[in-house]
Each structure stands twice: as structure tokens, then as C-alpha cells.
Protein backbone atom coordinates (compact mmCIF):
# COMPACT_ATOMS: atom_id res chain seq x y z
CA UNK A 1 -39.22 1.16 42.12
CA UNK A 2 -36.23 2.75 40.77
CA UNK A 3 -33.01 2.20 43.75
CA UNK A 4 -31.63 6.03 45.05
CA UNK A 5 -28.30 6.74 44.34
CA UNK A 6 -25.84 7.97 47.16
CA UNK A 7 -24.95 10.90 46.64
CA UNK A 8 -21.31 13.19 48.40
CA UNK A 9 -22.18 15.42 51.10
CA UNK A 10 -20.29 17.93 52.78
CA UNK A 11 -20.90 16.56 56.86
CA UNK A 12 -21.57 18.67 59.60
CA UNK A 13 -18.14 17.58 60.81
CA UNK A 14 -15.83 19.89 57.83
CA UNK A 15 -15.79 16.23 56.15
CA UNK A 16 -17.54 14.54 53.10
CA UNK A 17 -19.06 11.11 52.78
CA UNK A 18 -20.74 8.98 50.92
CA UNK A 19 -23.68 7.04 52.81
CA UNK A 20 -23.62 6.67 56.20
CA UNK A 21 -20.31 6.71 58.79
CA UNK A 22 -19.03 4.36 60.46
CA UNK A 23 -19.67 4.01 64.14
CA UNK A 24 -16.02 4.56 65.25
CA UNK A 25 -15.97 7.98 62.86
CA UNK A 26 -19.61 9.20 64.15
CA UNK A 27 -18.34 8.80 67.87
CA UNK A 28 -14.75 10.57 66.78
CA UNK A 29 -16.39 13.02 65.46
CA UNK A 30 -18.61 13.86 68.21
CA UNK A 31 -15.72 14.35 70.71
CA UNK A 32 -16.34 10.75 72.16
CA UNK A 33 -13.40 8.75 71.56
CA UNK A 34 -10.23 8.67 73.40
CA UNK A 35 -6.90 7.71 70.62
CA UNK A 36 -5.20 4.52 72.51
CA UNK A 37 -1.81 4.54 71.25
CA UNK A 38 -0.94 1.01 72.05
CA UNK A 39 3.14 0.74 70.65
CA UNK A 40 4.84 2.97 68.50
CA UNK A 41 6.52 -0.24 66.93
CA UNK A 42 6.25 -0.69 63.43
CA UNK A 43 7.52 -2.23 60.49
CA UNK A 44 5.66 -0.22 57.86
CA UNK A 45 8.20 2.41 57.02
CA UNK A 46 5.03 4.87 55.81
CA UNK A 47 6.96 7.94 53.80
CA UNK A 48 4.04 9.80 54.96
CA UNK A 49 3.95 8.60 58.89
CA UNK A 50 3.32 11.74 61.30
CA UNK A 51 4.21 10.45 64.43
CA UNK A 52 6.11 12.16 66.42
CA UNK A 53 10.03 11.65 67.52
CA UNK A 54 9.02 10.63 70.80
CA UNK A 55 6.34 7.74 69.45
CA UNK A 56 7.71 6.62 66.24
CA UNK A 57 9.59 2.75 66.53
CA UNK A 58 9.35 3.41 70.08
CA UNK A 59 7.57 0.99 72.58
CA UNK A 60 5.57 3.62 74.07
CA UNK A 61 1.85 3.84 75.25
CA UNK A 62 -0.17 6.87 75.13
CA UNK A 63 -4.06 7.24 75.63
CA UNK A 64 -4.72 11.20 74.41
CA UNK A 65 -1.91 12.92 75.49
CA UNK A 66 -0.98 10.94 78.49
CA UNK A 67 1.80 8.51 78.69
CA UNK A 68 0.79 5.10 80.19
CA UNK A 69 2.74 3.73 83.15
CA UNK A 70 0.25 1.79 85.01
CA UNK A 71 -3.17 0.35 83.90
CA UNK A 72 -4.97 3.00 86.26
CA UNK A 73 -3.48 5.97 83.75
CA UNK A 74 -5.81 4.43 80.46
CA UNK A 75 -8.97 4.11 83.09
CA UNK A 76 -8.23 7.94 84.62
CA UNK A 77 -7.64 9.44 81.18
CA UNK A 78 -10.79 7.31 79.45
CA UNK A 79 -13.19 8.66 82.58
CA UNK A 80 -11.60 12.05 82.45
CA UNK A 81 -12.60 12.61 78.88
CA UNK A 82 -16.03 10.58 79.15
CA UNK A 83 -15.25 8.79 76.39
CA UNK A 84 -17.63 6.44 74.63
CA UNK A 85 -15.01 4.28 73.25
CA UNK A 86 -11.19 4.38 71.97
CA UNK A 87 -9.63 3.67 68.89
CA UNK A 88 -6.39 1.66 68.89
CA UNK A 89 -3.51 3.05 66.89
CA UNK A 90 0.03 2.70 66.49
CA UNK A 91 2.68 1.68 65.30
CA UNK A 92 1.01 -1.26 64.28
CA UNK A 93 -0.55 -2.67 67.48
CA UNK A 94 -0.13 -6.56 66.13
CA UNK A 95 3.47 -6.07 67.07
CA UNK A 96 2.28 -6.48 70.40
CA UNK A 97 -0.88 -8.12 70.40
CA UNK A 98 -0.97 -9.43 73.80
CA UNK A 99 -0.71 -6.25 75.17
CA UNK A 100 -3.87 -5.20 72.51
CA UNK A 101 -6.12 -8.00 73.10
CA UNK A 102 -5.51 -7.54 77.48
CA UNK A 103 -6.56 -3.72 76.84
CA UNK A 104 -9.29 -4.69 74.88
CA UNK A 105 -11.06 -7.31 77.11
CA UNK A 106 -10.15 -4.87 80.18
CA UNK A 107 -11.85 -1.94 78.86
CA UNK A 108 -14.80 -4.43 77.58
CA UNK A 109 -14.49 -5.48 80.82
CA UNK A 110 -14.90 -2.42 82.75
CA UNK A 111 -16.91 -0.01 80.71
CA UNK A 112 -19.27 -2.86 78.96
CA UNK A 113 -19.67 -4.41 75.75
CA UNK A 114 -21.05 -1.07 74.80
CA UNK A 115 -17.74 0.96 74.75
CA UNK A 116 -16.98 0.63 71.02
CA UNK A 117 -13.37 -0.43 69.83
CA UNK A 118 -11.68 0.24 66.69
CA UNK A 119 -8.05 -0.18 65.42
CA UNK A 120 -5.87 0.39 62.53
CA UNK A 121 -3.40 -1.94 61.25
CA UNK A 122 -1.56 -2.41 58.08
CA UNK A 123 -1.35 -6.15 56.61
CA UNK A 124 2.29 -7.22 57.42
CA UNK A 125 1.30 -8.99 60.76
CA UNK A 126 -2.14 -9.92 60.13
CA UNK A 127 -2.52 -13.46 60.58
CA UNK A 128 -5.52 -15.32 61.22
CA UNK A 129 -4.77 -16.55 64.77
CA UNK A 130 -4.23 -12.96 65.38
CA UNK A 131 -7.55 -11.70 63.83
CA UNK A 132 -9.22 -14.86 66.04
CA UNK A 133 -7.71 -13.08 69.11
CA UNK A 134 -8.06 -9.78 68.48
CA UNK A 135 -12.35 -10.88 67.89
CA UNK A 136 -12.76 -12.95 70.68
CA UNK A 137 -11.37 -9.58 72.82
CA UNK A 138 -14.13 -7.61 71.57
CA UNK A 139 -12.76 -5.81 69.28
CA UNK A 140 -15.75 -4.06 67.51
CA UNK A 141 -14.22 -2.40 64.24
CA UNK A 142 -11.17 -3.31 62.27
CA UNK A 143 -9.54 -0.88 59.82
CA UNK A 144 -6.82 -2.23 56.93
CA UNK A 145 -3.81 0.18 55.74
CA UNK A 146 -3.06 -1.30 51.96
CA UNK A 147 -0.25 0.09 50.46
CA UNK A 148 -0.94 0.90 46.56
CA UNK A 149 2.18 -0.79 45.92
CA UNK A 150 1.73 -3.92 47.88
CA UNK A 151 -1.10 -5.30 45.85
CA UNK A 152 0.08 -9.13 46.87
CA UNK A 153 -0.82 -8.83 50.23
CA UNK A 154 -4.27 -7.36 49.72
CA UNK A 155 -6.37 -10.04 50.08
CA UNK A 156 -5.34 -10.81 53.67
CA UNK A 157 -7.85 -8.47 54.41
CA UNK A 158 -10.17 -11.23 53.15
CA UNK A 159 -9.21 -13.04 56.10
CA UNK A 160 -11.23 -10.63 58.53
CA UNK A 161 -14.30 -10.90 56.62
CA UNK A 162 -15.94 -14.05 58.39
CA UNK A 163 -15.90 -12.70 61.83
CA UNK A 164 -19.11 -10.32 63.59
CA UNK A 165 -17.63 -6.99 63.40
CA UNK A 166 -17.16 -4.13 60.89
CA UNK A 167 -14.43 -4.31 58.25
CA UNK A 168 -12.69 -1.46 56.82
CA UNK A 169 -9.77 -0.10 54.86
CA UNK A 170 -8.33 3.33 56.02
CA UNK A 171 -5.85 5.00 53.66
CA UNK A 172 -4.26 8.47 53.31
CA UNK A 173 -5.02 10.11 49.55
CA UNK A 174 -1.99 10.57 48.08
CA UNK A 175 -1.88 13.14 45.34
CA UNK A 176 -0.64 11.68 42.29
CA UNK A 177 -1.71 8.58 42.67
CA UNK A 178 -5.31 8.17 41.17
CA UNK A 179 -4.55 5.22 39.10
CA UNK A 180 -3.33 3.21 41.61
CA UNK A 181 -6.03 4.22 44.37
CA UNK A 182 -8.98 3.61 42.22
CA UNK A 183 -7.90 0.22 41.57
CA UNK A 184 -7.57 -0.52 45.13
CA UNK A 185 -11.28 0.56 45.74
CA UNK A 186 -11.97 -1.76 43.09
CA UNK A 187 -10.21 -4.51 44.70
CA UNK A 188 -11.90 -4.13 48.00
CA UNK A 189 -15.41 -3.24 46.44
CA UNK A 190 -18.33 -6.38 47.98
CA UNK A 191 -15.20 -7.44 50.51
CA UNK A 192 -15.57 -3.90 53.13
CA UNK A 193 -18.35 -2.17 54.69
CA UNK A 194 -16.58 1.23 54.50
CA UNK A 195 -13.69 3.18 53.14
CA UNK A 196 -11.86 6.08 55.20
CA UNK A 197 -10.00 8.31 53.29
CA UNK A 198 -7.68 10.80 55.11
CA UNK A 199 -6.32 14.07 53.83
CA UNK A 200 -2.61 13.73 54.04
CA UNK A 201 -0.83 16.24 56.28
CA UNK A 202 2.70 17.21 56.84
CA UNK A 203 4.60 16.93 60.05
CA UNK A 204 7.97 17.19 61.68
CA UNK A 205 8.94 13.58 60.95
CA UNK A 206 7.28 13.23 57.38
CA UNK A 207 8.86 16.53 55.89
CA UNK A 208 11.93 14.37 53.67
CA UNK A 209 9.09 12.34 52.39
CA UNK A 210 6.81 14.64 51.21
CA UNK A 211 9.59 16.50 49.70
CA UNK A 212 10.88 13.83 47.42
CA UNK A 213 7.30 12.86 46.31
CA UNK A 214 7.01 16.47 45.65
CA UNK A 215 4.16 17.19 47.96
CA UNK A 216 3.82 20.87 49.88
CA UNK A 217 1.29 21.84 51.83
CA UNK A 218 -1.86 24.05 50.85
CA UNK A 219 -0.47 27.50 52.68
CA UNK A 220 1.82 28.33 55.06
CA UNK A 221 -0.94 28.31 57.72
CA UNK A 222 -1.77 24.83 56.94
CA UNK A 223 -0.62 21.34 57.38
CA UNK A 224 -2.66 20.05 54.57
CA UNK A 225 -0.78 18.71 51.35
CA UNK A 226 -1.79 20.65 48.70
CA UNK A 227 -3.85 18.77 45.54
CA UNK A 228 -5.10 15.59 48.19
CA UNK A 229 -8.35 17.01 49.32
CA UNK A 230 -9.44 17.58 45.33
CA UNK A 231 -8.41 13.92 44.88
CA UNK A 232 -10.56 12.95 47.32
CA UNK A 233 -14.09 13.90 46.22
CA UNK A 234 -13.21 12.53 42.61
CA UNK A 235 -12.29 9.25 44.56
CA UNK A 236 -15.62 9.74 46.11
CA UNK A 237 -17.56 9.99 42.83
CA UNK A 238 -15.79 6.90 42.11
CA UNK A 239 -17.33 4.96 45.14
CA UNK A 240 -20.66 5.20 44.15
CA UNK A 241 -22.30 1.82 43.42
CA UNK A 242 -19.41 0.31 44.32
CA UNK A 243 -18.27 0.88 48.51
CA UNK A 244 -21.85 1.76 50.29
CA UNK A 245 -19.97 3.71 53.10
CA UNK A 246 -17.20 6.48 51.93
CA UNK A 247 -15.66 9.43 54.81
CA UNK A 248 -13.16 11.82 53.65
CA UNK A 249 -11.83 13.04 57.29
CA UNK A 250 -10.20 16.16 56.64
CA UNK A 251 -7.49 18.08 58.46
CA UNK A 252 -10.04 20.26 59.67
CA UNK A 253 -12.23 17.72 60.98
CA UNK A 254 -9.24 16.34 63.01
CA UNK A 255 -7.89 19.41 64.84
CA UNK A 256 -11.04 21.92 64.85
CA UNK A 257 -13.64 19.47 65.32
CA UNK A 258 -12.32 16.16 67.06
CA UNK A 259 -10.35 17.42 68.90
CA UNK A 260 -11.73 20.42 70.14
CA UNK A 261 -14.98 17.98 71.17
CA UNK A 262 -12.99 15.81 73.18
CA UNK A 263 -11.18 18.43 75.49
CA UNK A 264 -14.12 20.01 75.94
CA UNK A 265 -15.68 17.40 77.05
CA UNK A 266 -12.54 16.48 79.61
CA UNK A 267 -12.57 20.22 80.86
CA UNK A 268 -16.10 20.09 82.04
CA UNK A 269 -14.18 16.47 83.87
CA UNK A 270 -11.39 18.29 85.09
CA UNK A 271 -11.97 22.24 85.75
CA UNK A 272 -11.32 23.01 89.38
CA UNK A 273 -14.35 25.04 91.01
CA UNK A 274 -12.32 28.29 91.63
CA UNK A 275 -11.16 27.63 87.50
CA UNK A 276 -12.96 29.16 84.76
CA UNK A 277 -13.35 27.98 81.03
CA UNK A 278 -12.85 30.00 77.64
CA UNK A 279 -15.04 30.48 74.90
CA UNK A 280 -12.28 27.70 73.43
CA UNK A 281 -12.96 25.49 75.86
CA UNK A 282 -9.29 26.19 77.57
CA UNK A 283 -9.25 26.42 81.60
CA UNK A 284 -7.72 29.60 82.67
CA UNK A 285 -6.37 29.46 86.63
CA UNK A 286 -4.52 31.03 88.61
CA UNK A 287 -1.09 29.69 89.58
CA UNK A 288 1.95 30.26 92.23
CA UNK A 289 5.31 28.45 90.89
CA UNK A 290 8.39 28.81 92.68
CA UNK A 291 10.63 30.45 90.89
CA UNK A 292 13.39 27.70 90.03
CA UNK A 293 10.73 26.04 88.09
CA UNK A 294 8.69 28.89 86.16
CA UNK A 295 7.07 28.94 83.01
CA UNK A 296 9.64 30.23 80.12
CA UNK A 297 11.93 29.09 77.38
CA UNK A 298 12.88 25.19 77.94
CA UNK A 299 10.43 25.03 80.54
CA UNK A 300 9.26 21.38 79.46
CA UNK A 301 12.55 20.19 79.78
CA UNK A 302 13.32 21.60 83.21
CA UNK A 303 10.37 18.98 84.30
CA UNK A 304 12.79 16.35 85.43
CA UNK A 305 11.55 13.76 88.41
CA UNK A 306 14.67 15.54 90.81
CA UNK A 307 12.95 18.82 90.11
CA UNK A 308 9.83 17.74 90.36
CA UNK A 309 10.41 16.37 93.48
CA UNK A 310 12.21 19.86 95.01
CA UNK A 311 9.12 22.09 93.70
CA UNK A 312 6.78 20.18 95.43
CA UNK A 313 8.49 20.09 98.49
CA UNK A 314 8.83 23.74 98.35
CA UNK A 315 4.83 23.94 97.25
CA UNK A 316 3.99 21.61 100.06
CA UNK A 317 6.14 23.79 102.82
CA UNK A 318 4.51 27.08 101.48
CA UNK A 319 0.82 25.82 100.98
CA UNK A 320 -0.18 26.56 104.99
CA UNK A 321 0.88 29.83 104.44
CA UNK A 322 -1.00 30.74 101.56
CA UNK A 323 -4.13 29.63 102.75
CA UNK A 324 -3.53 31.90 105.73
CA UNK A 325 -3.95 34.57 103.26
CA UNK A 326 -8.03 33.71 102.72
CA UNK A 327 -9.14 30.25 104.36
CA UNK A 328 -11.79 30.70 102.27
CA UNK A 329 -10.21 29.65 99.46
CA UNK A 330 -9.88 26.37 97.07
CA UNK A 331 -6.49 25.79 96.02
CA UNK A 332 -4.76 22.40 95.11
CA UNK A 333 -0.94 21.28 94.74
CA UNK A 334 -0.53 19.96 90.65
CA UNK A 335 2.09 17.46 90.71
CA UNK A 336 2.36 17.49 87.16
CA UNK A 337 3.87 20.87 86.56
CA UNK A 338 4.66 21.32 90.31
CA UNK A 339 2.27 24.53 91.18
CA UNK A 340 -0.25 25.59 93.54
CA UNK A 341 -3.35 26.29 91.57
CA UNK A 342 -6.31 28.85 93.13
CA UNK A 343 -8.34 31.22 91.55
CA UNK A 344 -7.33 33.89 89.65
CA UNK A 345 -9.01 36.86 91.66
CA UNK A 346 -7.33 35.25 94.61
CA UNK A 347 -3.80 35.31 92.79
CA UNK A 348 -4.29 38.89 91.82
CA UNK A 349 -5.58 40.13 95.29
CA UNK A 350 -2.73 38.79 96.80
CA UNK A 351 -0.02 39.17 94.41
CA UNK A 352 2.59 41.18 96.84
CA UNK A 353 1.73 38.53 99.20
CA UNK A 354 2.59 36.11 97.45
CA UNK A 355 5.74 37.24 96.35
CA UNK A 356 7.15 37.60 100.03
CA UNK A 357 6.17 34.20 100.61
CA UNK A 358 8.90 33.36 97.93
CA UNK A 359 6.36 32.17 95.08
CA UNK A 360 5.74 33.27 91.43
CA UNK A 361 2.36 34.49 90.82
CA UNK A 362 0.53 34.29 87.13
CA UNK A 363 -3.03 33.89 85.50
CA UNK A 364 -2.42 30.98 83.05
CA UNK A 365 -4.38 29.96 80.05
CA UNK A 366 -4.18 26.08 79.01
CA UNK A 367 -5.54 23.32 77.48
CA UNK A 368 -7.32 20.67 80.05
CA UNK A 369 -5.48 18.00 78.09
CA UNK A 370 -3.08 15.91 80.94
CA UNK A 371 0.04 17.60 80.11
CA UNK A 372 -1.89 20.65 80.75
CA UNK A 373 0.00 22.69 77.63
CA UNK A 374 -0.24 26.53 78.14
CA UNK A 375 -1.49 28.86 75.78
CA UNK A 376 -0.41 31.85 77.64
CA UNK A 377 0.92 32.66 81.05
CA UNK A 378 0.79 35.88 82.33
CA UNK A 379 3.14 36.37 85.51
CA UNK A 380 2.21 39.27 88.00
């Protein structure tokens, strides 16, 4: 009987493949992962790196868009989200692989051998008393950055290949660069279970470098480099018979998929009773800010501890008052951007109220990610 041949398909996800996806990518996908970002330390010096100012060669941990401080902060933001798993990111989290392999027995720990793991590395630091450590952890899925023109440390990825978990190699396509990336798939062709190609984007921090390689983006209303998504489905052709698991995870996929799946997922966690979600999945509230500390141009960076710590001392005085207005009511202090949340027909009844107890009234519109970022704020 004559063997089928894989064929591309377009995914329900605004992606393409080429067999099945991997675990990690099919939970992703779905809204079910939460992105630990372990250290912003790396080596690499990636022309094409999007991490922000505020990450990049900075020893910083984030899980989704909350910074870590305490051990508490990964389980909160993890439970908030009802996330099935996490995948470990960086930086390159070998630089600090104590810290890696404690998360990933904790969270083993806690949640079950279950929860499913995955993290990208590139090859510098790979060693195999590392690779030991990072599999006796739990780690479930291990993804490989080869650089096209660091062909002598490719086979270290070899070195991952005798333990129980899934081996992969994760690269951005970069346009121009067919030669070199087809001889890579060739190289890891019989050695990987799967391939990840990701549609390079533009950010912030990787504008110089996509300007001296020549790259621009698709539009002006994209991030997308132009010519890397074409490059991708010929690369795909080229897998067949030769890598039995292929994804090309598109920009799209990434911002209107993933991540849309995941915070809607964490607002259904997080939405206050008297709070109401969009059609988007954003929570819109009502909100009383004092006035020192209202939403507006350089409001972020007005969020310092010392004013922080006034607001809330201001909310905290005023709270008894409000509630005097309708006992009736749920409303909570946020400490995070120091406010007395209620809902908004409350906010609107009472407006005048309000305002002659001192406090700025507005209907807000925001993402139920932790910082909480608003989409529009509409002050009565």
C-alpha cells in the first residue's frame, strides 16, 4: 500500500503546517499557555531580537505581563490565566539554569506532571550536564535556535536526542536566506521531531537590524517583514519527506489568536461581578481615581511606590464614604493602579457625588492582563 504524503495546510489558528503540531504549539494556540520569561540575559546578540528595552540583557522575570518578585506572582498569574502549561523563554534561560530547573520542578510540583513545559534556547550554553538537569526537572519539550551561520555548533543539538522528551529546532525565516535555511533543515532532518518556523516581525529594539539587512515590514499596519511569510511555505514544500512535523506561526497567529485566547481565558479568572466583558474579551469598569494620580499623558510613569502609597491612602480614607452612597454595592480598592473599582451604572448614578467626595470618576475599558493596560478611559 502506497505511504500518503503530508501535505501544507492552512490551520485553524491563521498558521500553516505540515503534519501534526507539537504539543507546546497546540496548547499556545488554544489560549493555554502562560510565556515564562525566565532572564532576559543573553549572549546571542540576535539582529532580529524583539524584546523589549525593559527585558533585553536584563535579569528580569516575567510570566505574561507580570513582573516576578516572589514565587507566589508565577503561581497567581499561572491560576489566573488557567493555564495548561508555560513555555520558558528568554534571554537564553541556561544563563541561569538553576533558577530554570527550581521553576520547573516547582510548577511540576504543584500543578502535576501533566502541566506541559517547553523552552527555547540557542546552542551557546548547551552542555550536557545542563540538558541532564534541565530533563530530570521535567522539562517536557526542548526547542534549539541554530544560527545559519553557526553551522559548527549544530550538532550539539545531537546531544538532546537520547533523553524522553520532544526535540525541536525553532527559527525565525529570514528573507533572503533560502540557501542557507534549507540546508539547515537538511542538517537536522532524522535528528528532530518538529520544526517551528516563525514569521519575522519588527519591533522597537530590532528596527537598526532589519534596516541594514534591508528588511521592511509588509504595510504600515503591520509588524510583519515583508517577503518572510512567502519563504515560508516554499520552506514548507521543502519539509516534506524529510521533517514529519512543520508549523509556520504567523504574526497573526501570535497577537489575534494566542493571545487573544489567553486573556480571555484570564478575564473570565479575573472580572469583578459588578464588571462587564466586551465582545474583545476586554473588562470595562467603572473607576474613581483621585485626581493626583489620573489616567493621562505619562500616566505609567507617575506609578511610583511613594505615589502609590499616597493614592491608596487617600482611596482607603474615602472608600466608607462611597459606599454610603449605595451599601448595596461591590466595589474593591486596586492596588495596582491605585483606584476604587465599582460598577459602571453605579459610577454614572453618582457622578456629582463623587466628585464632592474629592474623587475622579470614569468608565474604563482595559485589557484583564495584570498591568491592567487601558484601551480607553472615559472620565465623567
Amino acid at each position: 500500500m502506497a505511504q500518503k504524503t503530508a501535505v501544507v495546510r492552512r490551520t485553524p489558528y491563521r498558521s500553516f503546517a505540515l503534519g501534526s503540531l507539537p504539543k507546546g504549539c497546540r496548547l499556545c494556540a488554544a489560549g493555554k499557555k502562560s510565556v515564562f520569561f525566565i532572564t532576559g540575559v543573553c549572549n546571542a546578540g540576535c539582529f532580529f531580537c524583539p524584546i523589549s528595552e525593559q527585558k533585553k540583557n536584563n535579569d528580569v522575570i516575567f510570566i505574561n505581563e507580570r513582573p516576578v518578585k516572589k514565587n507566589n506572582d508565577v503561581i497567581g498569574e499561572i491560576n489566573a490565566c488557567r493555564s495548561e502549561g508555560v513555555g520558558i523563554t528568554g534571554g537564553d534561560p541556561l544563563a541561569r539554569i538553576d533558577r530554570t530547573c527550581a521553576y520547573i520542578r516547582k510548577l511540576k510540583e504543584r500543578y502535576g506532571k501533566g502541566f506541559h513545559i517547553h523552552l527555547y534556547t540557542p546552542l551557546a550554553l548547551v552542555t550536557d550536564d545542563k540538558l541532564k538537569r534541565l530533563h530530570g526537572a521535567g522539562l517536557d519539550e526542548v526547542r534549539f535556535h541554530l544560527f545559519l551561520n553557526d553551522r559548527k555548533r549544530w550538532p550539539i543539538l545531537e546531544k538532546a536526542t537520547g533523553y524522553s522528551w520532544d526535540v525541536g529546532v525553532e527559527i525565525p525565516v529570514l528573507p533572503k536566506m533560502e540557501r542557507a535555511t534549507k540546508e539547515l533543515i537538511d542538517f537536522i532532518a532524522g535528528k528532530v521531531k518538529f520544526l517551528n518556523l516563525n514569521e519575522l516581525e519588527y519591533s522597537d529594539t530590532n528596527a537598526s537590524g532589519m534596516e541594514r539587512f534591508g528588511y521592511a515590514t509588509k504595510g504600515a499596519a503591520s509588524y510583519a517583514i515583508s517577503g518572510s511569510e512567502e519563504l515560508a511555505k516554499r520552506l514548507l514544500c521543502y519539509c516534506k519527506g524529510r521533517i514529519p512535523s512543520v508549523h509556520y506561526c504567523t504574526a497573526s497567529l501570535k497577537d489575534s489568536i494566542q493571545m487573544a485566547r489567553r486573556i480571555r481565558r484570564r478575564a473570565k479568572t479575573v472580572r469583578k461581578g459588578y464588571q462587564s466583558l466586551t465582545r474583545e474579551g476586554m473588562i470595562r469598569t467603572g473607576a474613581l481615581y483621585i485626581p493626583e494620580l489620573a489616567p493621562g499623558i505619562g500616566y505609567r510613569k507617575q506609578l511610583t511606590q511613594e505615589n502609590r502609597k499616597n493614592a491608596l491612602a487617600a482611596l482607603r480614607a474615602a472608600l466608607p464614604k462611597v459606599r454610603e452612597l449605595d451599601s448595596t454595592q461591590g466595589m474593591d480598592i486596586d492596588t495596582c493602579k491605585p483606584r476604587i473599582t465599582a460598577s459602571p451604572a453605579f459610577i454614572r448614578k453618582s457622578k456629582r457625588k463623587l466628585k464632592e467626595l474629592g474623587l475622579l470618576p470614569a468608565i474604563v475599558e482595559e485589557y484583564p492582563t495584570w498591568d491592567a493596560f487601558e484601551v480607553s478611559v472615559d472620565l465623567l
